[in-house]
PDB file of N, CA and C in Angstrom:
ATOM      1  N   UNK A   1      76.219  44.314  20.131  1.00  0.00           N
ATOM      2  CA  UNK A   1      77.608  44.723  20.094  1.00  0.00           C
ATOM      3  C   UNK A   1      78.383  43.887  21.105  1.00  0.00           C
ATOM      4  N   UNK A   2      79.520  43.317  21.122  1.00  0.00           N
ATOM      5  CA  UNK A   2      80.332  42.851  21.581  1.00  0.00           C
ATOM      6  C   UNK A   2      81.114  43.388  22.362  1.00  0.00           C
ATOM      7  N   UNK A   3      82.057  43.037  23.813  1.00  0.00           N
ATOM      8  CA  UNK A   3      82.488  43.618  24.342  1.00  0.00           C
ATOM      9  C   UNK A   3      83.610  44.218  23.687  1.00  0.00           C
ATOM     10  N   UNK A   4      83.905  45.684  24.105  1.00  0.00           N
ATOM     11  CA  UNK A   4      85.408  45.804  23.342  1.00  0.00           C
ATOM     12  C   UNK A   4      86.471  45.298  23.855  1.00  0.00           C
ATOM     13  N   UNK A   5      86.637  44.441  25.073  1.00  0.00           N
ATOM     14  CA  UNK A   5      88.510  44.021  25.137  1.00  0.00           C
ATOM     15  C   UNK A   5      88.111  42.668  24.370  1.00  0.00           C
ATOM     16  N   UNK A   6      86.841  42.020  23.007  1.00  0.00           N
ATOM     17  CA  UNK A   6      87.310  40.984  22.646  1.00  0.00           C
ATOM     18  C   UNK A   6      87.634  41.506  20.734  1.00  0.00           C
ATOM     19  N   UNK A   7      87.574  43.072  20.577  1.00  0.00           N
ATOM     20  CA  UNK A   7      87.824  43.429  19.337  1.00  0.00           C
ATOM     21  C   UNK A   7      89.118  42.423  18.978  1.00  0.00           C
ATOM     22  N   UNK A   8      90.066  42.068  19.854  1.00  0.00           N
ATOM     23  CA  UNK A   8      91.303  41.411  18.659  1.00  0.00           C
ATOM     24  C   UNK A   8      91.146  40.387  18.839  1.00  0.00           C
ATOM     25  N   UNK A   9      89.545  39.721  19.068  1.00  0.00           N
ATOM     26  CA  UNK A   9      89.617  38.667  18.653  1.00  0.00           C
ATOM     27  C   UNK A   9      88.918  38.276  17.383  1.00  0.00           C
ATOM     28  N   UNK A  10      88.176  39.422  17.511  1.00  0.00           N
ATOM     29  CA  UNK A  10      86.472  39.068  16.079  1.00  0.00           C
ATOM     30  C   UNK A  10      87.590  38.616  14.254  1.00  0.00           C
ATOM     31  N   UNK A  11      86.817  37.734  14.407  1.00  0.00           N
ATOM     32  CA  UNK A  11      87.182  37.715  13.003  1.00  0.00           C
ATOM     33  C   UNK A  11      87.222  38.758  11.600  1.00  0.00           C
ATOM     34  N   UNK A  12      87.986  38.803  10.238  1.00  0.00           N
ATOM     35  CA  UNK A  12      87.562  40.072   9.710  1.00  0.00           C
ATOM     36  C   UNK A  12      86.051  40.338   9.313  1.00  0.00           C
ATOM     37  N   UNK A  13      85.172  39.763   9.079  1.00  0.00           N
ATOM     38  CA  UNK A  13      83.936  38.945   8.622  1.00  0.00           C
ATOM     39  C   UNK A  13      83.039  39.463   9.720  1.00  0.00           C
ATOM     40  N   UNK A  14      83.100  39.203  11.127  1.00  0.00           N
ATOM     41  CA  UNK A  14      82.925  39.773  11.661  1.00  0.00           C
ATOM     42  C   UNK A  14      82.970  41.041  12.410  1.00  0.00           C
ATOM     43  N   UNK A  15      84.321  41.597  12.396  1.00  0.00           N
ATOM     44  CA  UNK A  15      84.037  42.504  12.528  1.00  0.00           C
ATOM     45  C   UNK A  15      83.691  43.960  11.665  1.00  0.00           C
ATOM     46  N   UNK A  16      83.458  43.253  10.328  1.00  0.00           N
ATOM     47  CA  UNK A  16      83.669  44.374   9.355  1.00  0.00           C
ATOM     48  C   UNK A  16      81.850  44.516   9.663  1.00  0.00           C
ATOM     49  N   UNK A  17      80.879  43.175  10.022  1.00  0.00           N
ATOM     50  CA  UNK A  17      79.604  43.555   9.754  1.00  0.00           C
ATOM     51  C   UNK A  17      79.464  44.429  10.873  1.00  0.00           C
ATOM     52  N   UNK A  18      79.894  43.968  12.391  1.00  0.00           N
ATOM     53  CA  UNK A  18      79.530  45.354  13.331  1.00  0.00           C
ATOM     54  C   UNK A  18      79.714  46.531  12.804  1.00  0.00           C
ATOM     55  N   UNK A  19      81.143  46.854  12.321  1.00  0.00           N
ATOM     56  CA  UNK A  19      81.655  48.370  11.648  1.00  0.00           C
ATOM     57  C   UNK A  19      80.808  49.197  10.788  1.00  0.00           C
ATOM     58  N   UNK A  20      80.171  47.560  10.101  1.00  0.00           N
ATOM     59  CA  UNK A  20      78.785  48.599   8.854  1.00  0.00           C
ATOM     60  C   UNK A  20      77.584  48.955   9.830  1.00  0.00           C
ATOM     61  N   UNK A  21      77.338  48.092  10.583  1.00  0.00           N
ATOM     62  CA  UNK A  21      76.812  48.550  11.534  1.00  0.00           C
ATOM     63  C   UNK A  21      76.681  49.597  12.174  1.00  0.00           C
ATOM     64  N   UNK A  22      77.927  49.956  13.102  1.00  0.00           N
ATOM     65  CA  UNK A  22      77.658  51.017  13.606  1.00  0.00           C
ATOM     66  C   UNK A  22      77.669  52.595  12.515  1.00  0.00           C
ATOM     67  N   UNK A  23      78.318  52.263  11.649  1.00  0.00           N
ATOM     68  CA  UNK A  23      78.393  53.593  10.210  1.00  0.00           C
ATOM     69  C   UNK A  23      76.752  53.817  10.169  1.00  0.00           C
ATOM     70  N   UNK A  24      76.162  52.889   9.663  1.00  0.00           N
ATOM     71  CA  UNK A  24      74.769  53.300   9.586  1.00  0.00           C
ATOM     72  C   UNK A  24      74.166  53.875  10.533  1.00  0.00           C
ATOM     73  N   UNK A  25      74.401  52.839  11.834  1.00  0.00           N
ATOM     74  CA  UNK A  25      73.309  53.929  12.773  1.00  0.00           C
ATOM     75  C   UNK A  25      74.185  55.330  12.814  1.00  0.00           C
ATOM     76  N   UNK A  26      75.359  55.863  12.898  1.00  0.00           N
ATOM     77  CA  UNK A  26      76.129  57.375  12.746  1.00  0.00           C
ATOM     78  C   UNK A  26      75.643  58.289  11.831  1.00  0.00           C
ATOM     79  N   UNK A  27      75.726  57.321  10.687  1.00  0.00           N
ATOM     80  CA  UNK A  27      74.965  57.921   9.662  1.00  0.00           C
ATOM     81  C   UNK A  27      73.380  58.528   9.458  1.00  0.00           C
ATOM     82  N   UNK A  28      72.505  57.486  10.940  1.00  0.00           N
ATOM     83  CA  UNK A  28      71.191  57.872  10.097  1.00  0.00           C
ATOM     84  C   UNK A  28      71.020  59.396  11.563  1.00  0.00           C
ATOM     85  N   UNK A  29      71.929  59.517  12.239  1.00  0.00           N
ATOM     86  CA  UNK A  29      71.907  60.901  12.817  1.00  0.00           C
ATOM     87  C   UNK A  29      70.917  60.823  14.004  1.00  0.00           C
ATOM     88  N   UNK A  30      70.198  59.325  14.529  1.00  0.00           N
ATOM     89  CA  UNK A  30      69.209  59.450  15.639  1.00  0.00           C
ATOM     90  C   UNK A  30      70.215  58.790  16.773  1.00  0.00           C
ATOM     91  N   UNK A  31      71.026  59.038  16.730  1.00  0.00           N
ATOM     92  CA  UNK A  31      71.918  58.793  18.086  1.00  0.00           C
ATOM     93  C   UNK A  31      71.977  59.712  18.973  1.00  0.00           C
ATOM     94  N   UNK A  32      72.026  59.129  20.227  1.00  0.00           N
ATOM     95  CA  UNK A  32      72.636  60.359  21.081  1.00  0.00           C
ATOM     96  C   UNK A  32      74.320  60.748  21.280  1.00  0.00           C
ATOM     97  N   UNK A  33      74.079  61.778  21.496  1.00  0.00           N
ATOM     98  CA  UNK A  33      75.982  62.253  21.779  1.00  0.00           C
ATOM     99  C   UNK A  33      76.734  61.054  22.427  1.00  0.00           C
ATOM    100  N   UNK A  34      76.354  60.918  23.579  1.00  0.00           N
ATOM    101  CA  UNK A  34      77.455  60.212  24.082  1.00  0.00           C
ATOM    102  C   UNK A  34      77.049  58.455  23.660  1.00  0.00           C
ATOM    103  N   UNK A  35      76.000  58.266  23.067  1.00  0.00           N
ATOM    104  CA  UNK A  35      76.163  56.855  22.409  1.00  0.00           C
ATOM    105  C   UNK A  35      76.990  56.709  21.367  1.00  0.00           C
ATOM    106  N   UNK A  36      76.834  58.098  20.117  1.00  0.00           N
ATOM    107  CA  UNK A  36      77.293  58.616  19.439  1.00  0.00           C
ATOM    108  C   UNK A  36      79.014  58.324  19.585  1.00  0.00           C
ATOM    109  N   UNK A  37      79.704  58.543  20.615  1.00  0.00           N
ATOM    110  CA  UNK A  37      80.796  59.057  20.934  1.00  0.00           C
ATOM    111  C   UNK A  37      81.751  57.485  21.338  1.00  0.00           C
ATOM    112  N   UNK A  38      81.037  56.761  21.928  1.00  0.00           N
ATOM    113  CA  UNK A  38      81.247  55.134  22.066  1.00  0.00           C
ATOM    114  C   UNK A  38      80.675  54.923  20.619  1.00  0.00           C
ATOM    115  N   UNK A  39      80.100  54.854  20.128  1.00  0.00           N
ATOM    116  CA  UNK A  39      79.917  53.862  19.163  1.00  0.00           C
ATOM    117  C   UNK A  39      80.976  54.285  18.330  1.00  0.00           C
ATOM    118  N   UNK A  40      81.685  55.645  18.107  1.00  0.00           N
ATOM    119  CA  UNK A  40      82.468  56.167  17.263  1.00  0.00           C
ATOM    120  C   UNK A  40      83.908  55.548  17.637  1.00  0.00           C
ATOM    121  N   UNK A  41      83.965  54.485  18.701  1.00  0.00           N
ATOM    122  CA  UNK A  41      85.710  54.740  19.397  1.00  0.00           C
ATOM    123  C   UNK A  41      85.721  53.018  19.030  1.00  0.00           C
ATOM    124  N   UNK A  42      84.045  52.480  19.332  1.00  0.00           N
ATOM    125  CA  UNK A  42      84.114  50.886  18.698  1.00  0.00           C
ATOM    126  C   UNK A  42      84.417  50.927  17.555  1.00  0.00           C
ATOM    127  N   UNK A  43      83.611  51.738  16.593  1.00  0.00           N
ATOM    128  CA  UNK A  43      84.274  51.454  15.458  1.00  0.00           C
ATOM    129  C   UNK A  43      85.577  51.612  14.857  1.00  0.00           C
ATOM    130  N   UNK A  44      86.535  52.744  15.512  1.00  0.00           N
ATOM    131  CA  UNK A  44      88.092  52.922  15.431  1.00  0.00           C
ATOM    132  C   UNK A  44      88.456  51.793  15.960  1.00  0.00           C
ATOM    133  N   UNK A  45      87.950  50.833  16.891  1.00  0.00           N
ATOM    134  CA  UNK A  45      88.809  49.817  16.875  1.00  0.00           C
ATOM    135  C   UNK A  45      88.474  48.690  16.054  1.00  0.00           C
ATOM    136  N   UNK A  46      87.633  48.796  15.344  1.00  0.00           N
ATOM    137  CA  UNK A  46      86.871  47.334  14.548  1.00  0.00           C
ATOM    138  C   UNK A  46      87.262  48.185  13.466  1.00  0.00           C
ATOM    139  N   UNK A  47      88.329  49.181  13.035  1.00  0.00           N
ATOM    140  CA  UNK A  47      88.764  49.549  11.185  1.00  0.00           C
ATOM    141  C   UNK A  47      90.102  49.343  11.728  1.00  0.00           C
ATOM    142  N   UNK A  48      90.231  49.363  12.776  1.00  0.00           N
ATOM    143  CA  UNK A  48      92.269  49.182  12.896  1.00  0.00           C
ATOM    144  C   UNK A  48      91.870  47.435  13.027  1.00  0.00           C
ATOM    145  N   UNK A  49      91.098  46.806  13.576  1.00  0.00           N
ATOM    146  CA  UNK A  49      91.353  45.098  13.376  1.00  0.00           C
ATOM    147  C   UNK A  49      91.014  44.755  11.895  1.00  0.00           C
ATOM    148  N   UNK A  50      90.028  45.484  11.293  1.00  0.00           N
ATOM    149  CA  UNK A  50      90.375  44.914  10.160  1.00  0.00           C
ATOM    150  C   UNK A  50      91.336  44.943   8.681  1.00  0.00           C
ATOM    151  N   UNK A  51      92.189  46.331   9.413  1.00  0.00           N
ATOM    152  CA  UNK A  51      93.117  46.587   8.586  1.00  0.00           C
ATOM    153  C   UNK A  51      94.263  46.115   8.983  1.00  0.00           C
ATOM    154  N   UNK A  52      94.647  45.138  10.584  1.00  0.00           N
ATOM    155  CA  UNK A  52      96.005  44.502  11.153  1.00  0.00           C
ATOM    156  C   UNK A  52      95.422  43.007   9.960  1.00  0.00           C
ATOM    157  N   UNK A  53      93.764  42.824   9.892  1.00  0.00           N
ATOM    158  CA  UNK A  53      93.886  41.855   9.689  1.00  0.00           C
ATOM    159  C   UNK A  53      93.877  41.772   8.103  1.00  0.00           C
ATOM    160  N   UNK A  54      93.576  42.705   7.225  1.00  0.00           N
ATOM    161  CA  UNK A  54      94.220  42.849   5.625  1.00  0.00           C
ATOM    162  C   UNK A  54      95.770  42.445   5.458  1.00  0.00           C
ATOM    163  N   UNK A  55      96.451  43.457   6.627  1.00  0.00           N
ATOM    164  CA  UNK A  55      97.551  43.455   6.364  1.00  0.00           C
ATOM    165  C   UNK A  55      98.452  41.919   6.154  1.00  0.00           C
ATOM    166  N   UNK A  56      97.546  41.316   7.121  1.00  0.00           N
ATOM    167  CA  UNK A  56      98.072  39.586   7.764  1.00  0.00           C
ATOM    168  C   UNK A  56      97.975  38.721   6.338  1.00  0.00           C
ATOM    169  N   UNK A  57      96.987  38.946   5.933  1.00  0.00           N
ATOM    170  CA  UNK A  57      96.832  38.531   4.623  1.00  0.00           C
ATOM    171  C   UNK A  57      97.149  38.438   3.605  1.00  0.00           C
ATOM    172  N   UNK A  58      97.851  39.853   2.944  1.00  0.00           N
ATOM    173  CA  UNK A  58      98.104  40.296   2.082  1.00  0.00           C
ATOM    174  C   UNK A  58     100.014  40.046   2.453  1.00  0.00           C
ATOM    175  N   UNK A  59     100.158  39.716   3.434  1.00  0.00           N
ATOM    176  CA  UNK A  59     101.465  39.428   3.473  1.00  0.00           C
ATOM    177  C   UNK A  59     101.757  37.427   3.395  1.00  0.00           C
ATOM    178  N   UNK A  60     100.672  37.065   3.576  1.00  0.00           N
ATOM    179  CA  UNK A  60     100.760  35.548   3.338  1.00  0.00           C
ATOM    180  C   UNK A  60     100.198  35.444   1.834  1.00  0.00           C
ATOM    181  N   UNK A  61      99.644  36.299   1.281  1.00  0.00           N
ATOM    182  CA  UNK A  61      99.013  36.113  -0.090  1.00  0.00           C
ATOM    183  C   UNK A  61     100.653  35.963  -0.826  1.00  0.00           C
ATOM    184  N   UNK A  62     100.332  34.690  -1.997  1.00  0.00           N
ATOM    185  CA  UNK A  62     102.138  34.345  -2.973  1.00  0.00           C
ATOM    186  C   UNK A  62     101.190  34.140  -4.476  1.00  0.00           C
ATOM    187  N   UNK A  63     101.839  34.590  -5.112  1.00  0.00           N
ATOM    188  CA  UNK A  63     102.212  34.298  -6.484  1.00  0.00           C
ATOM    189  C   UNK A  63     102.850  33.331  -7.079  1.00  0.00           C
ATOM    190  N   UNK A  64     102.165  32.262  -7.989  1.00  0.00           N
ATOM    191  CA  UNK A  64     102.302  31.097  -8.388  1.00  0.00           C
ATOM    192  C   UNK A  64     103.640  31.599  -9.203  1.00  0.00           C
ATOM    193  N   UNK A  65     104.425  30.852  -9.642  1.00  0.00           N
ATOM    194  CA  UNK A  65     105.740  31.438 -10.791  1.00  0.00           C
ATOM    195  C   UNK A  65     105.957  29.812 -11.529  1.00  0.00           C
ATOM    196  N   UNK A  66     105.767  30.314 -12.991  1.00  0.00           N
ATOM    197  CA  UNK A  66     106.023  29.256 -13.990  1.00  0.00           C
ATOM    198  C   UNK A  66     107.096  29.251 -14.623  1.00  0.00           C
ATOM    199  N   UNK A  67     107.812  27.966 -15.078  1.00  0.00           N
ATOM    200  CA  UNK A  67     109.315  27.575 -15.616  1.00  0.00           C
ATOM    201  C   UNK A  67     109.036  28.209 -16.952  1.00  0.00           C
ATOM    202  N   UNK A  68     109.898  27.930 -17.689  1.00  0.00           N
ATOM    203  CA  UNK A  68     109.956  28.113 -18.507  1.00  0.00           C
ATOM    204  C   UNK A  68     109.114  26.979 -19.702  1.00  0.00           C
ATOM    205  N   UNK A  69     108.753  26.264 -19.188  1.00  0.00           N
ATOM    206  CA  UNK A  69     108.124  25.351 -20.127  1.00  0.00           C
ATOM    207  C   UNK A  69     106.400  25.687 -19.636  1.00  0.00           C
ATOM    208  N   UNK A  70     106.083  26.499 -18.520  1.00  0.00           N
ATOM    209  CA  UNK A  70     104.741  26.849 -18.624  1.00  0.00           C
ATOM    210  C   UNK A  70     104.221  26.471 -17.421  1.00  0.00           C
ATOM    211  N   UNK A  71     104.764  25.607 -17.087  1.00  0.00           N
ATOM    212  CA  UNK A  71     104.138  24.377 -15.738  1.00  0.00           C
ATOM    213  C   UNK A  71     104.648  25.382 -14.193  1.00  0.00           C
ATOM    214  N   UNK A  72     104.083  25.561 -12.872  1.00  0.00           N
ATOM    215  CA  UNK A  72     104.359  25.729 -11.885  1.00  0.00           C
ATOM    216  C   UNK A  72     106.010  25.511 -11.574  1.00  0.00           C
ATOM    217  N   UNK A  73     106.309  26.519 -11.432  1.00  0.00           N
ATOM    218  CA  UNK A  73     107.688  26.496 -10.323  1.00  0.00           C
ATOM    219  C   UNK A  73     108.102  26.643  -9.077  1.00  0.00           C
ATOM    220  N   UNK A  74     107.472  27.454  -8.626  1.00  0.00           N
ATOM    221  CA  UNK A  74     107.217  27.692  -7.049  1.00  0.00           C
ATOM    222  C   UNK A  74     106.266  28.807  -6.859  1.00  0.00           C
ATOM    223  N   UNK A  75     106.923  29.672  -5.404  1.00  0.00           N
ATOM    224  CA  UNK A  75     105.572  30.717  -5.425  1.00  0.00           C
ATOM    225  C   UNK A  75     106.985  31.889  -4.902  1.00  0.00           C
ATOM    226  N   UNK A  76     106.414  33.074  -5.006  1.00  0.00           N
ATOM    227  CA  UNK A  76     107.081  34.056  -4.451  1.00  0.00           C
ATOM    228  C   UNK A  76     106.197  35.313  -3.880  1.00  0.00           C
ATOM    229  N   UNK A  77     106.352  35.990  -2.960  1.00  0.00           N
ATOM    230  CA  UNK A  77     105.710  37.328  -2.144  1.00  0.00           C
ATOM    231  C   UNK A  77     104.547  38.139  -3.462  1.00  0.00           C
ATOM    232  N   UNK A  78     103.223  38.186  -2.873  1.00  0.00           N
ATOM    233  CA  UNK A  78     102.880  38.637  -4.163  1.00  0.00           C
ATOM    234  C   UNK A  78     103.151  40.157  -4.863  1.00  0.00           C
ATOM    235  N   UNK A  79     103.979  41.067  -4.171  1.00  0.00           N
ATOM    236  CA  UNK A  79     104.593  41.683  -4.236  1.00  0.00           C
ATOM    237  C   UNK A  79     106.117  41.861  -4.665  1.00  0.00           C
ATOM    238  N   UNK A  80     106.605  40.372  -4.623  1.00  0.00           N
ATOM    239  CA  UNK A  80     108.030  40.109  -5.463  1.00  0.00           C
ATOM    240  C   UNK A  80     108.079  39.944  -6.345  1.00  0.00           C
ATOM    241  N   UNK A  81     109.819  39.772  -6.497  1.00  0.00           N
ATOM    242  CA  UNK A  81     109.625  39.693  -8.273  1.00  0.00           C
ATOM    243  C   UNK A  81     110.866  38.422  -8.406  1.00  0.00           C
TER     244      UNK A  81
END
């Protein structure tokens, strides 16, 4: 596990594998409480980085837009119209 003041740096890739990470060991129930309790606050911060970092994405993600003859015209928000 990585320190937590470098969570805003991990990549999404990375930090999504720690996150499965720590789910499993939560999941398989042989933790102790207070490991339990840190590992539960790393992972709130490794689902909020990888959801600042969806968001980053999904706001640079564009939509190709074709003329009227079929061919590329530009791009627009992939959410615009």
């Amino acid at each position: 596990m990585t320190d937590a003041a470098t969570v805003d740096t991990l990549s999404f890739e990375t930090a999504l594998v720690e996150l499965e990470a720590i789910v499993g060991k939560l999941e398989g129930g042989n933790v102790p409480l207070e490991e339990s309790i840190t590992l539960y606050a790393r992972g709130e911060a490794l689902k909020a980085r990888c959801d600042a970092l969806l968001k980053d994405a999904e706001a640079r993600v564009e939509r190709i837009t074709l003329g009227l003859d079929g061919k590329p015209s530009g791009t627009v928000p992939l959410d615009g119209e």
